[in-house]
N, C-alpha and C. Protein backbone atom coordinates (compact mmCIF):
# COMPACT_ATOMS: atom_id res chain seq x y z
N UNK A 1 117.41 37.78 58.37
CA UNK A 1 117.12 36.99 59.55
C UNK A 1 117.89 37.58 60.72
N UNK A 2 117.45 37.67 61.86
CA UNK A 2 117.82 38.29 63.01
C UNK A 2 119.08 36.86 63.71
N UNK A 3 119.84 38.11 64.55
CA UNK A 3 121.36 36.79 65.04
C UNK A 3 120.38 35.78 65.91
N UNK A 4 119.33 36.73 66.47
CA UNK A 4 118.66 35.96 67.61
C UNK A 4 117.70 34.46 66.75
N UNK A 5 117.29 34.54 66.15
CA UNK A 5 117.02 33.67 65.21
C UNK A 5 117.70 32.43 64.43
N UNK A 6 118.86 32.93 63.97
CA UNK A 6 120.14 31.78 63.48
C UNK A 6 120.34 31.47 64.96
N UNK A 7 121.12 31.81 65.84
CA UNK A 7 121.33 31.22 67.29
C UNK A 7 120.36 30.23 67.60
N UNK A 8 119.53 30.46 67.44
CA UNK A 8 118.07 29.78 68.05
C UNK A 8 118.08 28.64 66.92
N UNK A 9 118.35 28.77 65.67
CA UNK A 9 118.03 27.40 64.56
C UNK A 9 119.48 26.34 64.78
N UNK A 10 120.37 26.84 65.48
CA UNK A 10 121.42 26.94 65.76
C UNK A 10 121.46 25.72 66.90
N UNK A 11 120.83 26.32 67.82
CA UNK A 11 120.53 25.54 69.21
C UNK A 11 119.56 24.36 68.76
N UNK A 12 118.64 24.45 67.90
CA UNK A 12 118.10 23.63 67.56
C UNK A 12 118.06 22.07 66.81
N UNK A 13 119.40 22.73 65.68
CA UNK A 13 119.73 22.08 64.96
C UNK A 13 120.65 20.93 66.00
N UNK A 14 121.12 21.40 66.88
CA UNK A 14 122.68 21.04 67.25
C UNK A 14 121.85 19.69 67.88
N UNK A 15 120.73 19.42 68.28
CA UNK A 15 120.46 18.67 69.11
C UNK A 15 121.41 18.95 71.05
N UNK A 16 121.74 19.45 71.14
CA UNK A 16 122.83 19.81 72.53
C UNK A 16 122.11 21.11 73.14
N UNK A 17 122.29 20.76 74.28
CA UNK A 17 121.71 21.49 75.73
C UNK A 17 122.21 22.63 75.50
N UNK A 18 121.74 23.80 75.93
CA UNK A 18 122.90 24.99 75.66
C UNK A 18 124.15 25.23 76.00
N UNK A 19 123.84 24.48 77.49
CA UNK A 19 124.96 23.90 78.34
C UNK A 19 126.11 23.50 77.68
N UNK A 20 126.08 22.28 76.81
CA UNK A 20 126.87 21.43 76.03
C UNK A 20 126.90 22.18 75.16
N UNK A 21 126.36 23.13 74.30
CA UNK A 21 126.35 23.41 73.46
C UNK A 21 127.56 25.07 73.77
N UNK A 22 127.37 25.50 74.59
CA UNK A 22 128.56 26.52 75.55
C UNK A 22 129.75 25.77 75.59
N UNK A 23 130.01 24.32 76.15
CA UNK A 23 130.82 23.68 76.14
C UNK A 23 131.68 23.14 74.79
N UNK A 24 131.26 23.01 74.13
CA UNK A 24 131.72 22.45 72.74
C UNK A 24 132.28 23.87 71.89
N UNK A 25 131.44 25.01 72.09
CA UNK A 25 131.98 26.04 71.05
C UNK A 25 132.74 26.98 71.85
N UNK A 26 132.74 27.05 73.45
CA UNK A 26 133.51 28.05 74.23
C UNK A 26 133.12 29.20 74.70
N UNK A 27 131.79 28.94 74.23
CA UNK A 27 130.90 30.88 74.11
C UNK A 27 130.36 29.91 75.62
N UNK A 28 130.24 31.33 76.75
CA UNK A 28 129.67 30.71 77.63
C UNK A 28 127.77 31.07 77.47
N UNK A 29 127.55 30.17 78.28
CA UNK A 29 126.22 29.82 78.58
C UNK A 29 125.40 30.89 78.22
N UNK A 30 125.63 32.08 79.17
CA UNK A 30 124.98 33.09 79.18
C UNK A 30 125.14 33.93 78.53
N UNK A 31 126.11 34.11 77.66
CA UNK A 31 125.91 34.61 76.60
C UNK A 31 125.39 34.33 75.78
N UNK A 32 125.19 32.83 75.30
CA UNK A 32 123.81 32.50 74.12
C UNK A 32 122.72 32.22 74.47
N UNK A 33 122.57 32.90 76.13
CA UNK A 33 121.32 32.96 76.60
C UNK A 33 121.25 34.24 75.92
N UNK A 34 121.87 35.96 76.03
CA UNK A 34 121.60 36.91 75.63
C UNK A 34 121.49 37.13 73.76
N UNK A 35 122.43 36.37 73.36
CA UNK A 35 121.65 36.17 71.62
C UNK A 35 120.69 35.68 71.18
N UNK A 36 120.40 34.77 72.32
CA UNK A 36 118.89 34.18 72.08
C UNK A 36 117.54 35.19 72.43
N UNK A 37 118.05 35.99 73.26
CA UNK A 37 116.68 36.92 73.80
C UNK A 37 116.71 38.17 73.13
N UNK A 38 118.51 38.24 72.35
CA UNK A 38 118.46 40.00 71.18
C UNK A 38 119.51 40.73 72.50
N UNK A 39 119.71 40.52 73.53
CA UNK A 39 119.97 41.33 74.48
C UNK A 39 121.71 41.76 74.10
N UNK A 40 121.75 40.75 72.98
CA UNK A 40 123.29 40.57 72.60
C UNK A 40 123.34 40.32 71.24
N UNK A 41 124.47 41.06 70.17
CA UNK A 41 124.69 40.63 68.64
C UNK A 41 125.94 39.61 69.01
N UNK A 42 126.07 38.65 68.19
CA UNK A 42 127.06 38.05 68.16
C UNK A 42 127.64 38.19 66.92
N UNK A 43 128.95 38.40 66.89
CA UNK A 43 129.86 38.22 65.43
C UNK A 43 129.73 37.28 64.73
N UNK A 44 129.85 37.79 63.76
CA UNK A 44 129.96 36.69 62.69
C UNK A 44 130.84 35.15 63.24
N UNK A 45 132.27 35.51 63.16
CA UNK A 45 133.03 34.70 63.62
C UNK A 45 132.33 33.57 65.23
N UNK A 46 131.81 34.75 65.82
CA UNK A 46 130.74 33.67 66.69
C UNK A 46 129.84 32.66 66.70
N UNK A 47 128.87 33.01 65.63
CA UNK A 47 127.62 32.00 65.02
C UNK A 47 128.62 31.10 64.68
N UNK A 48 129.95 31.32 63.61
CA UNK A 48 130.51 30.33 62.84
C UNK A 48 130.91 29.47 64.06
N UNK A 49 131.26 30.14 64.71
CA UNK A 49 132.30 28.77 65.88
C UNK A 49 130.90 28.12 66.35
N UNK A 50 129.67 28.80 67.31
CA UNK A 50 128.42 27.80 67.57
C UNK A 50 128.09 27.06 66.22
N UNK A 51 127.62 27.47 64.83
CA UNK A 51 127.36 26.44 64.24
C UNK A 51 128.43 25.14 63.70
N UNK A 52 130.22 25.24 63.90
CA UNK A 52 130.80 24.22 63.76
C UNK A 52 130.59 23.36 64.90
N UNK A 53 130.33 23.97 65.89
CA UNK A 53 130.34 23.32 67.25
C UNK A 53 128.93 22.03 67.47
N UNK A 54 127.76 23.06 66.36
CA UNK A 54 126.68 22.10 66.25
C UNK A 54 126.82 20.77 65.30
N UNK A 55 127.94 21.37 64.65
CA UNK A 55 128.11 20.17 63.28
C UNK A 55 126.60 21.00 62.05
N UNK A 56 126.65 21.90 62.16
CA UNK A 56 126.46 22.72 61.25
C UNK A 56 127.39 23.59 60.02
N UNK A 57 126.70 24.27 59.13
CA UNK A 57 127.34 25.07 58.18
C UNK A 57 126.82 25.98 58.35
N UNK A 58 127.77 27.38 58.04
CA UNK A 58 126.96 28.43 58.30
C UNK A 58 127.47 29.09 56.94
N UNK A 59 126.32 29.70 55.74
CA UNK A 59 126.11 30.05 54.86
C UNK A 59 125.60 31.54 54.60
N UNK A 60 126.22 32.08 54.21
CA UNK A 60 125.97 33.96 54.41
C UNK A 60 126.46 33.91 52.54
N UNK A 61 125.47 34.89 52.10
CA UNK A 61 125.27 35.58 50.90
C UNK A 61 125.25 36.93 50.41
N UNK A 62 125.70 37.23 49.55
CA UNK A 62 125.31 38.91 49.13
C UNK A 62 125.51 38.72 47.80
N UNK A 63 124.47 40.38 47.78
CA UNK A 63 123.67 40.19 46.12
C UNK A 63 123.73 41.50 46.01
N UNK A 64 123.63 41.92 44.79
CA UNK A 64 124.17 43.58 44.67
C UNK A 64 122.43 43.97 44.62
N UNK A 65 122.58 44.97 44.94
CA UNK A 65 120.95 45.82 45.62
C UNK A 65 120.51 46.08 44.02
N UNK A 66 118.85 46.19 43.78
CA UNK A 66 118.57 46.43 42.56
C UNK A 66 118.86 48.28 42.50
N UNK A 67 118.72 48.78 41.56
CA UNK A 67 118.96 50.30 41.22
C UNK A 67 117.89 50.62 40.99
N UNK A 68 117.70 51.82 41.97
CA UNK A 68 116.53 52.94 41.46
C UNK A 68 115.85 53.42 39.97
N UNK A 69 114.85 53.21 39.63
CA UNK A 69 114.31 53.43 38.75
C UNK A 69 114.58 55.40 38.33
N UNK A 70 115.56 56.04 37.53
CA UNK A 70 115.60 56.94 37.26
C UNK A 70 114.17 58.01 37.32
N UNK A 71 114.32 59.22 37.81
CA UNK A 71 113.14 59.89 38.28
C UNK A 71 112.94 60.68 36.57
N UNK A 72 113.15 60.76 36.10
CA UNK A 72 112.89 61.36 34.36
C UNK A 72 112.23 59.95 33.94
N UNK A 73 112.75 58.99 34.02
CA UNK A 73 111.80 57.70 33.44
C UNK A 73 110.41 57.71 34.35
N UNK A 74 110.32 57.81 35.47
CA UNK A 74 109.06 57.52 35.65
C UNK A 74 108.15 59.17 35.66
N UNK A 75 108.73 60.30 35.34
CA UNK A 75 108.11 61.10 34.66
C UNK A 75 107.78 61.30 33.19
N UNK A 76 108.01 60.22 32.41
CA UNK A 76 107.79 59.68 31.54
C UNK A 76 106.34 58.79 30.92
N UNK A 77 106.61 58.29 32.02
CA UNK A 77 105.33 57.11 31.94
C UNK A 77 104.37 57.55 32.74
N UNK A 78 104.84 58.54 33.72
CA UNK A 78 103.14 59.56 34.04
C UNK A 78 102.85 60.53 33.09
N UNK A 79 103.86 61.13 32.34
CA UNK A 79 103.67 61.77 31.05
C UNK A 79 102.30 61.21 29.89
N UNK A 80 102.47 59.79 30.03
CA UNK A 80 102.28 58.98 29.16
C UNK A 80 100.82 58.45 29.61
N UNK A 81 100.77 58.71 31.30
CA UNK A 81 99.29 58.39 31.44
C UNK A 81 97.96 59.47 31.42
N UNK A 82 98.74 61.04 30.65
CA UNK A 82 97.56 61.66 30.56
C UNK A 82 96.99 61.66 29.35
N UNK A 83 97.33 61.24 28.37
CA UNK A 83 96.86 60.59 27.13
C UNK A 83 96.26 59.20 27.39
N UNK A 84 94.70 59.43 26.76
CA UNK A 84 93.98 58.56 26.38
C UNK A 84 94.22 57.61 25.41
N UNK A 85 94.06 55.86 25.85
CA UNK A 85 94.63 55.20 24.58
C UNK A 85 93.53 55.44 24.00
N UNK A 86 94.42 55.06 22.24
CA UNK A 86 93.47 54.91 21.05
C UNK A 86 92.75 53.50 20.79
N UNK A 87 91.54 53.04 20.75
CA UNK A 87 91.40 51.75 20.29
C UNK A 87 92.10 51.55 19.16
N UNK A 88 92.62 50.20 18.65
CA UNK A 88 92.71 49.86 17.62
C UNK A 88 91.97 49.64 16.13
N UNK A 89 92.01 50.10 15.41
CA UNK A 89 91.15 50.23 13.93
C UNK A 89 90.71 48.56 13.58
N UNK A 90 89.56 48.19 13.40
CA UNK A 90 89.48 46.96 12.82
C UNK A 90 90.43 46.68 11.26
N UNK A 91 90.86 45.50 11.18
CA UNK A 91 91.51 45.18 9.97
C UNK A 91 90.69 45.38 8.93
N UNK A 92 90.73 45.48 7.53
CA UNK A 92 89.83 45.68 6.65
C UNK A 92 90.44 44.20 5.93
N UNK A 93 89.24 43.78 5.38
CA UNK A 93 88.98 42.77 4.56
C UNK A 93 89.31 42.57 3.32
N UNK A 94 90.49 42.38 3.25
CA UNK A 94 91.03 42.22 1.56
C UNK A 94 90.61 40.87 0.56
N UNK A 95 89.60 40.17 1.22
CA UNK A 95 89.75 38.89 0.86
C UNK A 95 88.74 39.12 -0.39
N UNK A 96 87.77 40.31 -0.81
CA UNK A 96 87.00 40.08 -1.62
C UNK A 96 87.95 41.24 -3.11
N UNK A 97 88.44 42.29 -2.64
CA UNK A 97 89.60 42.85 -3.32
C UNK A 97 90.90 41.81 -4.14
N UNK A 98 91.44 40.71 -3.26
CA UNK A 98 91.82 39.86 -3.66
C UNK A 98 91.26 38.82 -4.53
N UNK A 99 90.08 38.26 -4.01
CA UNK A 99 89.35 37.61 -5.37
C UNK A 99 89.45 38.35 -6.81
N UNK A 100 88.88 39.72 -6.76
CA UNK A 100 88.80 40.04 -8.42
C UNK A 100 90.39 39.93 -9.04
N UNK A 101 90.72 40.54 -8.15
CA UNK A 101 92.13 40.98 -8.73
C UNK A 101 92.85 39.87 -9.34
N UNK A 102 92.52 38.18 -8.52
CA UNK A 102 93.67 37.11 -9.41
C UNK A 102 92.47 36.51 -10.43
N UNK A 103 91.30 36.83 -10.31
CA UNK A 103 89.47 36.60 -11.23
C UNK A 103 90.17 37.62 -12.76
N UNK A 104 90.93 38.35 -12.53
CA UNK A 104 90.38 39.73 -13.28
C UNK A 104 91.87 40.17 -14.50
């Protein structure tokens, strides 16, 4: 999500004018006029002070990146797509083999 975006859910949430909303967290006016338009990043520590200021929480996450699929494995499985599958053999019918045999 872009800063300009949280700022903006930010302003939203707070119910407060930007005005008031400059007033309460200390960031002036025009500066969360410029995070609002991108013209400006704000720090971390920034959003946090506007969203306490809204009576908000501000919640940030990290997640470890997935890992590249090894390049020998997926030369593997293109290996694997120039072979034609085999159908499978129908089962054979033991059920009349079995009759004699417990008959017999």
């Amino acid at each position: 999500m872009r800063s300009s975006a949280i700022v903006a859910e930010i302003v939203q949430h707070s119910g407060l004018s930007k005005t008031a909303l400059s007033a309460a967290s200390g960031i002036s006016r025009s500066l969360i006029d410029d995070y609002l338009k991108g013209r400006s990043q704000p720090s971390i520590a920034q959003v946090e002070r506007l969203a306490e200021s809204a009576g908000c929480v501000l919640e940030l996450s990290v997640r470890p990146r997935s890992k590249p699929v090894p390049d020998q494995f997926l030369a593997v499985l293109e290996f694997g797509d120039l072979f034609p599958r085999k159908a499978p053999k129908p089962l054979v019918n033991l059920g009349p083999m079995w009759r004699r045999a417990q008959a017999g």
